[in-house]
PDB file of N, CA and C in Angstrom:
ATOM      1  N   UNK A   1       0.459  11.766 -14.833  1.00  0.00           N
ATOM      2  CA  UNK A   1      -0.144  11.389 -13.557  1.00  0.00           C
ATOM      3  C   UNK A   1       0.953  10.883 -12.625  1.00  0.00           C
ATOM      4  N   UNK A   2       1.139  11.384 -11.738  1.00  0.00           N
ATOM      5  CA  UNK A   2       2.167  11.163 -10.825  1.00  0.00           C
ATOM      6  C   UNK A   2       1.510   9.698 -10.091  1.00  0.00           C
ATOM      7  N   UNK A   3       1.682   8.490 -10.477  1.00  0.00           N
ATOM      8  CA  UNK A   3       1.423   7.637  -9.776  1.00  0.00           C
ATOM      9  C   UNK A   3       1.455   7.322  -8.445  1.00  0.00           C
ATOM     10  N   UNK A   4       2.490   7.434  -8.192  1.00  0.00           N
ATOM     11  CA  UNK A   4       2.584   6.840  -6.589  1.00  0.00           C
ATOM     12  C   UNK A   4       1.717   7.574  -5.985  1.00  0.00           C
ATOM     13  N   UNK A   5       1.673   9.216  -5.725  1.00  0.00           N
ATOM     14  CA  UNK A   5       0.921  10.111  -5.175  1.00  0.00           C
ATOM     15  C   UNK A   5      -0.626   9.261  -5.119  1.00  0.00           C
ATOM     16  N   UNK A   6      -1.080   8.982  -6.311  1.00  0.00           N
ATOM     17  CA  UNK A   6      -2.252   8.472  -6.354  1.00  0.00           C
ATOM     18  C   UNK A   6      -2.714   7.002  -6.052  1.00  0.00           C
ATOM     19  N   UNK A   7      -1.439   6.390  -5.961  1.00  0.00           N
ATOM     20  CA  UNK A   7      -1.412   4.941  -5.255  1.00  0.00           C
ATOM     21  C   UNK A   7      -1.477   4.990  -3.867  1.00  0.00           C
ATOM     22  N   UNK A   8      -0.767   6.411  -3.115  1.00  0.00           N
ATOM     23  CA  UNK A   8      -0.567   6.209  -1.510  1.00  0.00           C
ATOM     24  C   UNK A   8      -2.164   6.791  -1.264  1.00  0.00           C
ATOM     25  N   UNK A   9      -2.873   7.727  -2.260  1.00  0.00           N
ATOM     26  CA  UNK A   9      -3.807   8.150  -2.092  1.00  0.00           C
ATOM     27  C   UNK A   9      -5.198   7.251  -2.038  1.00  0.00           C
ATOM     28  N   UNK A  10      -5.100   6.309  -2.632  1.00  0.00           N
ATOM     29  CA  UNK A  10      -6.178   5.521  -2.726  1.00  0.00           C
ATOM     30  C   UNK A  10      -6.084   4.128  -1.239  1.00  0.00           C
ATOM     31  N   UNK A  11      -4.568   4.214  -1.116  1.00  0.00           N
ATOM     32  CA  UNK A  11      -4.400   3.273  -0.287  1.00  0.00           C
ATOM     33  C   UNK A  11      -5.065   4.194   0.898  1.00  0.00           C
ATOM     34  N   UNK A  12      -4.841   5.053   1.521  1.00  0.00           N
ATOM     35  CA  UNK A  12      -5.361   5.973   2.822  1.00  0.00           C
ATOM     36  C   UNK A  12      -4.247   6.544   3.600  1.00  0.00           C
ATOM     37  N   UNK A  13      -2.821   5.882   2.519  1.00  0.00           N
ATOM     38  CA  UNK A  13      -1.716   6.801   2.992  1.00  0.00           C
ATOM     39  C   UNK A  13      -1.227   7.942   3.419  1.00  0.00           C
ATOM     40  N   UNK A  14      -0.968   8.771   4.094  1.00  0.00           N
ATOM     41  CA  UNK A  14      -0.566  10.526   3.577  1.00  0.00           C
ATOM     42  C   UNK A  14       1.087  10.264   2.865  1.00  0.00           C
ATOM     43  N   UNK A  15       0.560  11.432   2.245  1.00  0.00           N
ATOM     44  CA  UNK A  15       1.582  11.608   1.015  1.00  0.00           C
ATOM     45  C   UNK A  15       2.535  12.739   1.548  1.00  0.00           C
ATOM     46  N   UNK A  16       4.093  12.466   1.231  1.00  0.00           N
ATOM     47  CA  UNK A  16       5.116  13.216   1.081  1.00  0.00           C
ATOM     48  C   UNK A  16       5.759  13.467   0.018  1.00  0.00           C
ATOM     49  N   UNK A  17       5.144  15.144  -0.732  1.00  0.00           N
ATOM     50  CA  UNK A  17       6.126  14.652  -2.349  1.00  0.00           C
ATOM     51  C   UNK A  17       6.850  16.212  -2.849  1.00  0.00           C
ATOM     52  N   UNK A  18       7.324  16.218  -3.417  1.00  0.00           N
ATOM     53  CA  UNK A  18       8.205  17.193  -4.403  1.00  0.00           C
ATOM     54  C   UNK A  18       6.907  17.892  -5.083  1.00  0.00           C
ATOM     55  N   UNK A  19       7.657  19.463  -5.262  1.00  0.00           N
ATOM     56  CA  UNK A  19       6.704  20.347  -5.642  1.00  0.00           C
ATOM     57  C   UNK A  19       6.209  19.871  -7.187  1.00  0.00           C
ATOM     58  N   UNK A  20       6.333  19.135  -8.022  1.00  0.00           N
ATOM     59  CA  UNK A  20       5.917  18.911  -9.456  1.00  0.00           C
ATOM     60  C   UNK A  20       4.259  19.255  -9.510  1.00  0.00           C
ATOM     61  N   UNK A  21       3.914  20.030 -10.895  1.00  0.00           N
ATOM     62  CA  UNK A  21       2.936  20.238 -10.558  1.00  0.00           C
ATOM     63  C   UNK A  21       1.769  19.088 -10.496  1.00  0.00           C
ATOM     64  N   UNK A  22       1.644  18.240 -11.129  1.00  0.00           N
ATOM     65  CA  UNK A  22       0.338  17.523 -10.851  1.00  0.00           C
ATOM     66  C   UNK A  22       0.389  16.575  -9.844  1.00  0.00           C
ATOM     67  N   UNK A  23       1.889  16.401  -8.718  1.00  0.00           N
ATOM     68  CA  UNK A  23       1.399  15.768  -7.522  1.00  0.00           C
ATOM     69  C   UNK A  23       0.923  17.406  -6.997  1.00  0.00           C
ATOM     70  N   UNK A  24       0.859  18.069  -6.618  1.00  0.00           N
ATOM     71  CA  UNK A  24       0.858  19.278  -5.997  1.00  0.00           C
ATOM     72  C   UNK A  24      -0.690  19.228  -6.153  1.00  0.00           C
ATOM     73  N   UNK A  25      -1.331  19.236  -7.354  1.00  0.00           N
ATOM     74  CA  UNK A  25      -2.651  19.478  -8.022  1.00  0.00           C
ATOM     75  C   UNK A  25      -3.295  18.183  -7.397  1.00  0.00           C
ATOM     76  N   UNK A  26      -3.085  17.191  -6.452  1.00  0.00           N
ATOM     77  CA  UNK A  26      -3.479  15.855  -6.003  1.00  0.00           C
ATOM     78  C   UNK A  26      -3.711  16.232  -4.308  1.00  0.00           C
ATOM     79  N   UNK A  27      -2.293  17.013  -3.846  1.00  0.00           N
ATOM     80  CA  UNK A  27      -2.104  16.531  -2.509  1.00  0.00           C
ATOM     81  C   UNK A  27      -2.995  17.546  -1.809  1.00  0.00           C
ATOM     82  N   UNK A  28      -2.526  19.043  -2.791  1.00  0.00           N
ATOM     83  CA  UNK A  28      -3.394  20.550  -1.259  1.00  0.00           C
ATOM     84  C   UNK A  28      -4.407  20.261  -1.895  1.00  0.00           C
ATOM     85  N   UNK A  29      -5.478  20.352  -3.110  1.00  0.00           N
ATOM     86  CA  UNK A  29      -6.789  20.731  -2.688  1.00  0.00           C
ATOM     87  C   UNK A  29      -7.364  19.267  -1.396  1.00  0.00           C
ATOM     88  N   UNK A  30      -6.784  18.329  -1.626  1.00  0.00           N
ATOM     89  CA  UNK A  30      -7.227  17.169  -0.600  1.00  0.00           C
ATOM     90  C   UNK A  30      -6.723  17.374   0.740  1.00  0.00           C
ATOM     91  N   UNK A  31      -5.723  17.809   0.791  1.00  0.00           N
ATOM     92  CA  UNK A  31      -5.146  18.123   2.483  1.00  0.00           C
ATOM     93  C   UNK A  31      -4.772  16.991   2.533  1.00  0.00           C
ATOM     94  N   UNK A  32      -4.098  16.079   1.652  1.00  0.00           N
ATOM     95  CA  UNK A  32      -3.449  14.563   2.315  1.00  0.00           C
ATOM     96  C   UNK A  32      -2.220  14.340   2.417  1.00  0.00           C
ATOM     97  N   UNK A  33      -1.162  15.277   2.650  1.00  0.00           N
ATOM     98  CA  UNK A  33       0.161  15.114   2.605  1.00  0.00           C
ATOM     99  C   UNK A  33       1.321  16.429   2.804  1.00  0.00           C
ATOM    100  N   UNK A  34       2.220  16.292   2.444  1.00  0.00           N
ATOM    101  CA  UNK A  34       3.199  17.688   2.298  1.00  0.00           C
ATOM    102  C   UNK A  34       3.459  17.116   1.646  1.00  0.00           C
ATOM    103  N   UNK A  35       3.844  18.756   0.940  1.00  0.00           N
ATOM    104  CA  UNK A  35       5.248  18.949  -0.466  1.00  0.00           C
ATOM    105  C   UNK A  35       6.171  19.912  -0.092  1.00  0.00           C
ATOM    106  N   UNK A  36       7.218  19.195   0.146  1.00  0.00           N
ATOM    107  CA  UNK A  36       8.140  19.789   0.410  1.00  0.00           C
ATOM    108  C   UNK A  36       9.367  20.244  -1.318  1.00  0.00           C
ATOM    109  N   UNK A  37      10.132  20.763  -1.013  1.00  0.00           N
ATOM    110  CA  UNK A  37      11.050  21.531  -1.805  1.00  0.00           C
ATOM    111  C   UNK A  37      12.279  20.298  -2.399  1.00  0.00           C
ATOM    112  N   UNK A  38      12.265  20.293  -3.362  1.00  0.00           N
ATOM    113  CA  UNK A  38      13.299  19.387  -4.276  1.00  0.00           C
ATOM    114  C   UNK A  38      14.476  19.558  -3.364  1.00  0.00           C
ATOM    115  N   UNK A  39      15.400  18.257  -2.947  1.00  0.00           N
ATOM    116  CA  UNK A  39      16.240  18.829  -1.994  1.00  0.00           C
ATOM    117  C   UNK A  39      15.990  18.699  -0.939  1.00  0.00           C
ATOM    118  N   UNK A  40      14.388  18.549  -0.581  1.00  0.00           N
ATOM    119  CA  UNK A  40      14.180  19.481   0.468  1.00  0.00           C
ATOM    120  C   UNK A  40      14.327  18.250   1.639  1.00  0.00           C
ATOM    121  N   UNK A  41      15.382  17.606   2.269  1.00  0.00           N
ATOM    122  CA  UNK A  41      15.684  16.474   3.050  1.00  0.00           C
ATOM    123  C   UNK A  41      15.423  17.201   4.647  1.00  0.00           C
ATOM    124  N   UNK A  42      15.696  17.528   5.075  1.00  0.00           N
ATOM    125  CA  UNK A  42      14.894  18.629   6.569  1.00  0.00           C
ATOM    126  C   UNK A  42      13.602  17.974   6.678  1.00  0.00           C
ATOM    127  N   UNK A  43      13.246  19.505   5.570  1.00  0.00           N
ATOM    128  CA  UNK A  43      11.690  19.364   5.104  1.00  0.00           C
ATOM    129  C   UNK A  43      10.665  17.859   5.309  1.00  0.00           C
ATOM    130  N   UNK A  44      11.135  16.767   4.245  1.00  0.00           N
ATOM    131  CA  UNK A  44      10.688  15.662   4.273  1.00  0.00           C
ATOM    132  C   UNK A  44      10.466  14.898   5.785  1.00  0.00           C
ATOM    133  N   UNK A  45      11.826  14.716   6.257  1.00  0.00           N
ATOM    134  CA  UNK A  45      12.064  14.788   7.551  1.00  0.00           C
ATOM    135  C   UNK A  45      11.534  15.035   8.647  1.00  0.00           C
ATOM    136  N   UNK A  46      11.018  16.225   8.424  1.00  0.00           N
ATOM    137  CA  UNK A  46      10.024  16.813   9.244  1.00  0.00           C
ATOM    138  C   UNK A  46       8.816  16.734   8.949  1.00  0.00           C
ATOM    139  N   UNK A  47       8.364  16.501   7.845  1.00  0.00           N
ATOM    140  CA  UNK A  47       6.933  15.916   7.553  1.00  0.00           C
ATOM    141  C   UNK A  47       6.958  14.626   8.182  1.00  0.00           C
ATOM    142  N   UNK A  48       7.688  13.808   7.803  1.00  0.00           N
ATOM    143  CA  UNK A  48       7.691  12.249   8.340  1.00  0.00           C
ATOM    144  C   UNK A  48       7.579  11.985   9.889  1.00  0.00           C
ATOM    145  N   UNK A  49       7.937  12.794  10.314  1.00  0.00           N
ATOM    146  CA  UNK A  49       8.265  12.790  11.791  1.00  0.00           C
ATOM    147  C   UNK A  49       6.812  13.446  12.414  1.00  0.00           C
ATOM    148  N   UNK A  50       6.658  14.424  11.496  1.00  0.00           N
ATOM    149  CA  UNK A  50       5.021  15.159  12.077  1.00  0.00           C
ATOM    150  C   UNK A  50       3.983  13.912  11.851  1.00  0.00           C
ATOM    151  N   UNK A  51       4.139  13.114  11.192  1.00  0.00           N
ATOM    152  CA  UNK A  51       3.199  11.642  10.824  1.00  0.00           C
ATOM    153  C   UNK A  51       2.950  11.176  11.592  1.00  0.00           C
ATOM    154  N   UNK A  52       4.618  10.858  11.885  1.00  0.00           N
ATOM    155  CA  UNK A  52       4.792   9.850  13.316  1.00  0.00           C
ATOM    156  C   UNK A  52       3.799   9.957  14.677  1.00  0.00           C
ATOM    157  N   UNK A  53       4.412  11.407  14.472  1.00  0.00           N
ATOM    158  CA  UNK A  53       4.118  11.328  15.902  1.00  0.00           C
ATOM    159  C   UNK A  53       2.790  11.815  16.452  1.00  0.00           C
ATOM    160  N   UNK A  54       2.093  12.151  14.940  1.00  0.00           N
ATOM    161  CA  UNK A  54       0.309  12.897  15.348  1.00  0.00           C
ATOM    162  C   UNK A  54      -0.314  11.994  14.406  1.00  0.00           C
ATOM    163  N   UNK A  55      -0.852  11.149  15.020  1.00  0.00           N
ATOM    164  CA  UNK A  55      -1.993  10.046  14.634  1.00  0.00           C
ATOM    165  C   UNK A  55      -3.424  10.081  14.088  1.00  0.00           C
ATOM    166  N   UNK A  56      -3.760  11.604  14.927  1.00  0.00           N
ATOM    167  CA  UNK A  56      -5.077  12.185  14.721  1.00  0.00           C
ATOM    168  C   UNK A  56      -4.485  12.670  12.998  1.00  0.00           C
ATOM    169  N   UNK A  57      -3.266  13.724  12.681  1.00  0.00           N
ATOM    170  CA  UNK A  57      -3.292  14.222  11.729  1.00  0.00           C
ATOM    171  C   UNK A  57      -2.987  13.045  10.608  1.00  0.00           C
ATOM    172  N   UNK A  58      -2.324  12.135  10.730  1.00  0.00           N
ATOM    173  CA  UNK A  58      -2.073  11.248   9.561  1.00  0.00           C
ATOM    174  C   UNK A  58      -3.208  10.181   9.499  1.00  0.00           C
ATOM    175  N   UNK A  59      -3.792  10.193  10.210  1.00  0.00           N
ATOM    176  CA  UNK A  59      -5.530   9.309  10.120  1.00  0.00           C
ATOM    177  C   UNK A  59      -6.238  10.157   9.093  1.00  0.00           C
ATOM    178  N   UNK A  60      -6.593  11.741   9.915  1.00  0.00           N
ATOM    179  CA  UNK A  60      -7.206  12.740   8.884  1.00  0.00           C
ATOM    180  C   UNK A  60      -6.449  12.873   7.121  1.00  0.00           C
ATOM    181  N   UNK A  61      -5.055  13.112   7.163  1.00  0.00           N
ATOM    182  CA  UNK A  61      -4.686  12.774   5.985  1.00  0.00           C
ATOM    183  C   UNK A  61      -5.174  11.766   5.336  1.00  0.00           C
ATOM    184  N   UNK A  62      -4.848  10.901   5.568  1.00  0.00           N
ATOM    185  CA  UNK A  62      -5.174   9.441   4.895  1.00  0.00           C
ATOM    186  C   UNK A  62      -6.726   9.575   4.572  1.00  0.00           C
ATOM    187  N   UNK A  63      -7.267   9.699   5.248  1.00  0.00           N
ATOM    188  CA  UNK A  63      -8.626   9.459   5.159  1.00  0.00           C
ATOM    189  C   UNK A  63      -9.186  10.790   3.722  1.00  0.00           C
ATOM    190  N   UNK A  64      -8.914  12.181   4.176  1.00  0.00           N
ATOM    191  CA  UNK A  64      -8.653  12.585   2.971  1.00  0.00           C
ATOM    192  C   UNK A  64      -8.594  12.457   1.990  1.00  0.00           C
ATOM    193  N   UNK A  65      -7.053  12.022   1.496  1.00  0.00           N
ATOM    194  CA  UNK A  65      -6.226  11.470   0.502  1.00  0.00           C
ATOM    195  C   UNK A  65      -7.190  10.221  -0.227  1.00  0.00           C
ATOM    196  N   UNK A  66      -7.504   9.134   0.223  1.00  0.00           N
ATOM    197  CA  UNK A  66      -8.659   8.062   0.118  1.00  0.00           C
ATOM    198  C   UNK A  66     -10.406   8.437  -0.688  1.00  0.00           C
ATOM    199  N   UNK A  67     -10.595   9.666  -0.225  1.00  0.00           N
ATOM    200  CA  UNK A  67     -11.160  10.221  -0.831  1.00  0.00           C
ATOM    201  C   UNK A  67     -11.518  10.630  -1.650  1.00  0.00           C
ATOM    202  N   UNK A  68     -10.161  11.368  -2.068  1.00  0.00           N
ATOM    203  CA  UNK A  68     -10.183  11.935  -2.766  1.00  0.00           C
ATOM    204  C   UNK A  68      -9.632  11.452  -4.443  1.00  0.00           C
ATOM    205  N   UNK A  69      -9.607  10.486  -3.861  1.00  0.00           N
ATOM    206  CA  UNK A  69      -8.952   9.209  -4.786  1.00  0.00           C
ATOM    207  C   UNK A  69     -10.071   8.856  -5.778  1.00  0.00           C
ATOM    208  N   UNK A  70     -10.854   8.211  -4.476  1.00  0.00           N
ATOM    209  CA  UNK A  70     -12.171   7.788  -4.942  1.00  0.00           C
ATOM    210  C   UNK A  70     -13.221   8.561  -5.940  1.00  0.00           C
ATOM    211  N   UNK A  71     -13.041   9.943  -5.495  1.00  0.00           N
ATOM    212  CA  UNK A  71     -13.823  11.116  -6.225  1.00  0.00           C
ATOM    213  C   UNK A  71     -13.764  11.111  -7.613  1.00  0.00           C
ATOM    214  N   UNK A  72     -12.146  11.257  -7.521  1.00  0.00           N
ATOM    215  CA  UNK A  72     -11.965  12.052  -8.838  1.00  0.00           C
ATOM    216  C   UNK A  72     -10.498  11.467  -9.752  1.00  0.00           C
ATOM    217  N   UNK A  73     -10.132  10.155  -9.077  1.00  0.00           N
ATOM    218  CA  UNK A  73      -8.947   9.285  -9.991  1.00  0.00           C
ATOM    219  C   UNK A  73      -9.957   8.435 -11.046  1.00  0.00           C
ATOM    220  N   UNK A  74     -11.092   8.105 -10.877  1.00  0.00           N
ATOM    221  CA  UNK A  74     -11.919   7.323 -11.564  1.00  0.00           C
ATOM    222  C   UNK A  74     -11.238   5.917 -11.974  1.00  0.00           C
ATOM    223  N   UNK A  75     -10.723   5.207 -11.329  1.00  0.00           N
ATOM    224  CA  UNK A  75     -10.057   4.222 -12.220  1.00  0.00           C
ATOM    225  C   UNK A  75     -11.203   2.840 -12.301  1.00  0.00           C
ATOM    226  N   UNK A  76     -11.916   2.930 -11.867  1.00  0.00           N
ATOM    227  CA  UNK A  76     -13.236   2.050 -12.545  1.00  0.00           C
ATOM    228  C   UNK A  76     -14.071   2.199 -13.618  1.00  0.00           C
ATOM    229  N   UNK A  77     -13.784   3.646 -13.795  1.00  0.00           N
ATOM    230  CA  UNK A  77     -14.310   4.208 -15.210  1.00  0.00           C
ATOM    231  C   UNK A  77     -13.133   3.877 -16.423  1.00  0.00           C
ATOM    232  N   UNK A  78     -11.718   4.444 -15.950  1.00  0.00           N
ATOM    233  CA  UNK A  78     -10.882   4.070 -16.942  1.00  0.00           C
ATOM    234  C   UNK A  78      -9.994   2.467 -16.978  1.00  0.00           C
ATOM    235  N   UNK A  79     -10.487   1.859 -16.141  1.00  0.00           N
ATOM    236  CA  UNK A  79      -9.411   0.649 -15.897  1.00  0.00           C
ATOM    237  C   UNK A  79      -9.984  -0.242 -17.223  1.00  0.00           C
ATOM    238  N   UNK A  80     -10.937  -0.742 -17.984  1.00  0.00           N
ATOM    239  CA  UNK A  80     -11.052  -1.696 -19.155  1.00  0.00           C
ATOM    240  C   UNK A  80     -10.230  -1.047 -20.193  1.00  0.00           C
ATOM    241  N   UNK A  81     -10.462   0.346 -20.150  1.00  0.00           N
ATOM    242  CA  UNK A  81      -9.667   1.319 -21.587  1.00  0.00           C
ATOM    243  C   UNK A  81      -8.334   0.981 -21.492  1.00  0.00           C
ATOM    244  N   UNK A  82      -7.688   0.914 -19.865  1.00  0.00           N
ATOM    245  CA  UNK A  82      -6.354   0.740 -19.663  1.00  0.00           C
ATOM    246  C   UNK A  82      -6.245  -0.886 -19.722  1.00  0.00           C
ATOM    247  N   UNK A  83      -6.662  -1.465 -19.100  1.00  0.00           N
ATOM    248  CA  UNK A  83      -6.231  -3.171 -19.495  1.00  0.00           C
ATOM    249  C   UNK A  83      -5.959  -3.112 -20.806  1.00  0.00           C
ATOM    250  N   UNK A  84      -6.879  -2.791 -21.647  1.00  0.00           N
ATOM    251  CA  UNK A  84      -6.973  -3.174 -22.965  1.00  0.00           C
ATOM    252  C   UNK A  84      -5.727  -2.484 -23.687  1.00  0.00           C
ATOM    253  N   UNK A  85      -5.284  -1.190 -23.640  1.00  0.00           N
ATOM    254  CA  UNK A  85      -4.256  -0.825 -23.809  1.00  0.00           C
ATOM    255  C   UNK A  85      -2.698  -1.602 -23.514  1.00  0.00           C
ATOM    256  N   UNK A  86      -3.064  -2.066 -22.575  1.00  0.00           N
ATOM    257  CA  UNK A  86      -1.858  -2.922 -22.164  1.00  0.00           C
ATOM    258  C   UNK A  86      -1.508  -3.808 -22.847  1.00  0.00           C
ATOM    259  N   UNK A  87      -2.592  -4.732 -22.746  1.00  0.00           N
ATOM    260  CA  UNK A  87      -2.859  -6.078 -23.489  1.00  0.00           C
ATOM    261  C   UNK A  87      -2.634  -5.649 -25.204  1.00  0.00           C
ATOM    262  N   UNK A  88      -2.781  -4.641 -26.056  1.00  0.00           N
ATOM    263  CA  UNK A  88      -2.575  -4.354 -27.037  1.00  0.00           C
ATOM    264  C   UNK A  88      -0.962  -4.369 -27.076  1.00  0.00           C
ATOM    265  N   UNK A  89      -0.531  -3.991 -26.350  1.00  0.00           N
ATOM    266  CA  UNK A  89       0.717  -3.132 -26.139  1.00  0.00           C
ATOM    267  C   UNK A  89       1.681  -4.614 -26.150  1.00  0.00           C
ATOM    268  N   UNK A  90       1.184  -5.497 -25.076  1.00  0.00           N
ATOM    269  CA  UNK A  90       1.890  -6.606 -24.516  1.00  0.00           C
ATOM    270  C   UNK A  90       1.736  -8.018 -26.094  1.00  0.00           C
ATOM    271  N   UNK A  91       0.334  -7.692 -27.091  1.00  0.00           N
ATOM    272  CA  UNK A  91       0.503  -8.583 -28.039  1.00  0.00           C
ATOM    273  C   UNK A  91      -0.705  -9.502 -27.757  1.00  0.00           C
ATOM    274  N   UNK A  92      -1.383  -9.465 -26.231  1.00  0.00           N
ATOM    275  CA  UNK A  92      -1.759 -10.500 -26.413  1.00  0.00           C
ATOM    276  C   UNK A  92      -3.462 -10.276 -25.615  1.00  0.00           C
ATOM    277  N   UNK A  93      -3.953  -9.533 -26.621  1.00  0.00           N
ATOM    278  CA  UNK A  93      -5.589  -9.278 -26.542  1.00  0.00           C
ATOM    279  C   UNK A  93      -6.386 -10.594 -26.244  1.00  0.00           C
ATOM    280  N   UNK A  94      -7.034 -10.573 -25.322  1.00  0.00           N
ATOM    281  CA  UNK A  94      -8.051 -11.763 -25.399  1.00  0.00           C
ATOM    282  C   UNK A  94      -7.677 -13.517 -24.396  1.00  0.00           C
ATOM    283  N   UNK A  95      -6.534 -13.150 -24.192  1.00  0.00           N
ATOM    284  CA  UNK A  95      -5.722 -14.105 -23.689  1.00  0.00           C
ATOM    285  C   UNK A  95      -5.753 -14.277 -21.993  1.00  0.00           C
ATOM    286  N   UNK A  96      -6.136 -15.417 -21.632  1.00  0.00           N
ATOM    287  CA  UNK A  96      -6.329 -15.624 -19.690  1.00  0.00           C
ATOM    288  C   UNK A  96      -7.807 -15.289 -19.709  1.00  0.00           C
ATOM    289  N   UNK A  97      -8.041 -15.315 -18.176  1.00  0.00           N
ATOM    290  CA  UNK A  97      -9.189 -15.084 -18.215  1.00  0.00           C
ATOM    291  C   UNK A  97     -10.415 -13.798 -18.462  1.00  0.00           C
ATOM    292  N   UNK A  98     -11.239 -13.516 -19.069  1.00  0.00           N
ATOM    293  CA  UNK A  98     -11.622 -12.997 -18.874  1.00  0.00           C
ATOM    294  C   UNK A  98     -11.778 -11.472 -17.763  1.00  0.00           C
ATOM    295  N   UNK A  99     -12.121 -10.547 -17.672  1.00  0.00           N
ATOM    296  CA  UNK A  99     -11.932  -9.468 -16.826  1.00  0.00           C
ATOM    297  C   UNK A  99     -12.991  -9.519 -15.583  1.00  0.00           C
ATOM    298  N   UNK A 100     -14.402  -9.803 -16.740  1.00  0.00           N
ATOM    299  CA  UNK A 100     -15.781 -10.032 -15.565  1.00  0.00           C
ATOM    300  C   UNK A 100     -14.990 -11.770 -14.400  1.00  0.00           C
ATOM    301  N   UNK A 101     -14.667 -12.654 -14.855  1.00  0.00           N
ATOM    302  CA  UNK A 101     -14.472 -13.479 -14.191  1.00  0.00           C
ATOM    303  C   UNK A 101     -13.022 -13.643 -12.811  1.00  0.00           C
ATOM    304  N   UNK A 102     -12.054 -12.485 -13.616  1.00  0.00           N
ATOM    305  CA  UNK A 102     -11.133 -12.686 -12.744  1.00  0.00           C
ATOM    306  C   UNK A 102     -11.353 -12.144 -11.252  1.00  0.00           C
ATOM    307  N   UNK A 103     -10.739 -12.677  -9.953  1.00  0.00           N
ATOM    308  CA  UNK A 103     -10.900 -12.282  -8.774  1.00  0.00           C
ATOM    309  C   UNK A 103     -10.167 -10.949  -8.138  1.00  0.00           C
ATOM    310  N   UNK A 104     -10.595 -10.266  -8.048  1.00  0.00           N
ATOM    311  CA  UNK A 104     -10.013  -9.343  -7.626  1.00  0.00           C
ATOM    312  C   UNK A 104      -8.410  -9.425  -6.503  1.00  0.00           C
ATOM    313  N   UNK A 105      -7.379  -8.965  -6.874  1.00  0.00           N
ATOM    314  CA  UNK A 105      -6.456  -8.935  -6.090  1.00  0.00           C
ATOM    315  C   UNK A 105      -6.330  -8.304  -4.417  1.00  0.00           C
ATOM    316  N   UNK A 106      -6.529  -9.197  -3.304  1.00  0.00           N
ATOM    317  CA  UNK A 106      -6.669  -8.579  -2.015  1.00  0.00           C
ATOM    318  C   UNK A 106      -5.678  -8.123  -1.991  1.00  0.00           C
ATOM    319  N   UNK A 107      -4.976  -6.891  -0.977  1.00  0.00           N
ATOM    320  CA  UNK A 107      -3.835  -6.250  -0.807  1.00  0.00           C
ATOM    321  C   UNK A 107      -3.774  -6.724   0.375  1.00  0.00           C
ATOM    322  N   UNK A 108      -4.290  -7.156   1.423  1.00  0.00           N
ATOM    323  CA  UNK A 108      -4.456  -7.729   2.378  1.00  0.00           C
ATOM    324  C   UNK A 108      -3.577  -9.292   2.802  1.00  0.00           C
ATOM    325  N   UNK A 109      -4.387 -10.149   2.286  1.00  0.00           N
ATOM    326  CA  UNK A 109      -3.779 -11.456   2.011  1.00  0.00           C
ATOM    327  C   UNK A 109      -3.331 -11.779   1.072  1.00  0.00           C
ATOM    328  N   UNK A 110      -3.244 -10.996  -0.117  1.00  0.00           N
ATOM    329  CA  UNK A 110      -2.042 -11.134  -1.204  1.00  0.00           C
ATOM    330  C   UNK A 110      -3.088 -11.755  -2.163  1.00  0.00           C
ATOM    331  N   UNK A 111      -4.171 -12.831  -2.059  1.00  0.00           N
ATOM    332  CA  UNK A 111      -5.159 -13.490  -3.492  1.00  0.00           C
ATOM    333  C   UNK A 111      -5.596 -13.020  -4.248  1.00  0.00           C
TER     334      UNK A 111
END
């Protein structure tokens, strides 16, 4: 899973990425970004700049991308399987608070 792709995607970002296939399999069927060519510094360049400067198109991206996040990343379905994995991983199952009790992290004001 190409993370970031799916981090800028959920945020409402548009995405700029390298042809690999499963960002590729994220960005065209959603229409939320370019992939440009390994190398491809122009390219990027010129995506970034097409961002800039068309508001309508990087709104529509984003909004897209956000979408499409929502659809079909499921991470409310998989996020306890993944905590718990972690927490296995890290040693320390069961430890802090609870999951139902903790507050959700704003990206906003940082709490």
């Amino acid at each position: 899973m190409p993370t970031k792709v799916a981090e800028y995607m959920a945020r409402g970002v548009p995405v700029i990425t390298t042809p690999l296939p499963l960002a590729v399999d994220l960005v065209e069927p959603h229409e939320c970004g370019f992939v440009v060519p390994f190398g491809g510094v122009p390219e990027a360049a010129a995506a970034a700049l097409a961002l800039r400067e068309d508001p309508v198109l990087r709104d529509a991206m984003g909004a897209r991308g956000h979408a499409g996040a929502r659809q079909y990343l499921r991470w409310p379905e998989d996020a306890r399987a993944f905590v718990t994995q972690l927490e296995q991983w890290a040693g320390v199952t069961g430890s802090g608070p609870s999951r139902e009790s903790a507050s959700p992290v704003s990206a906003r004001d940082g709490r």
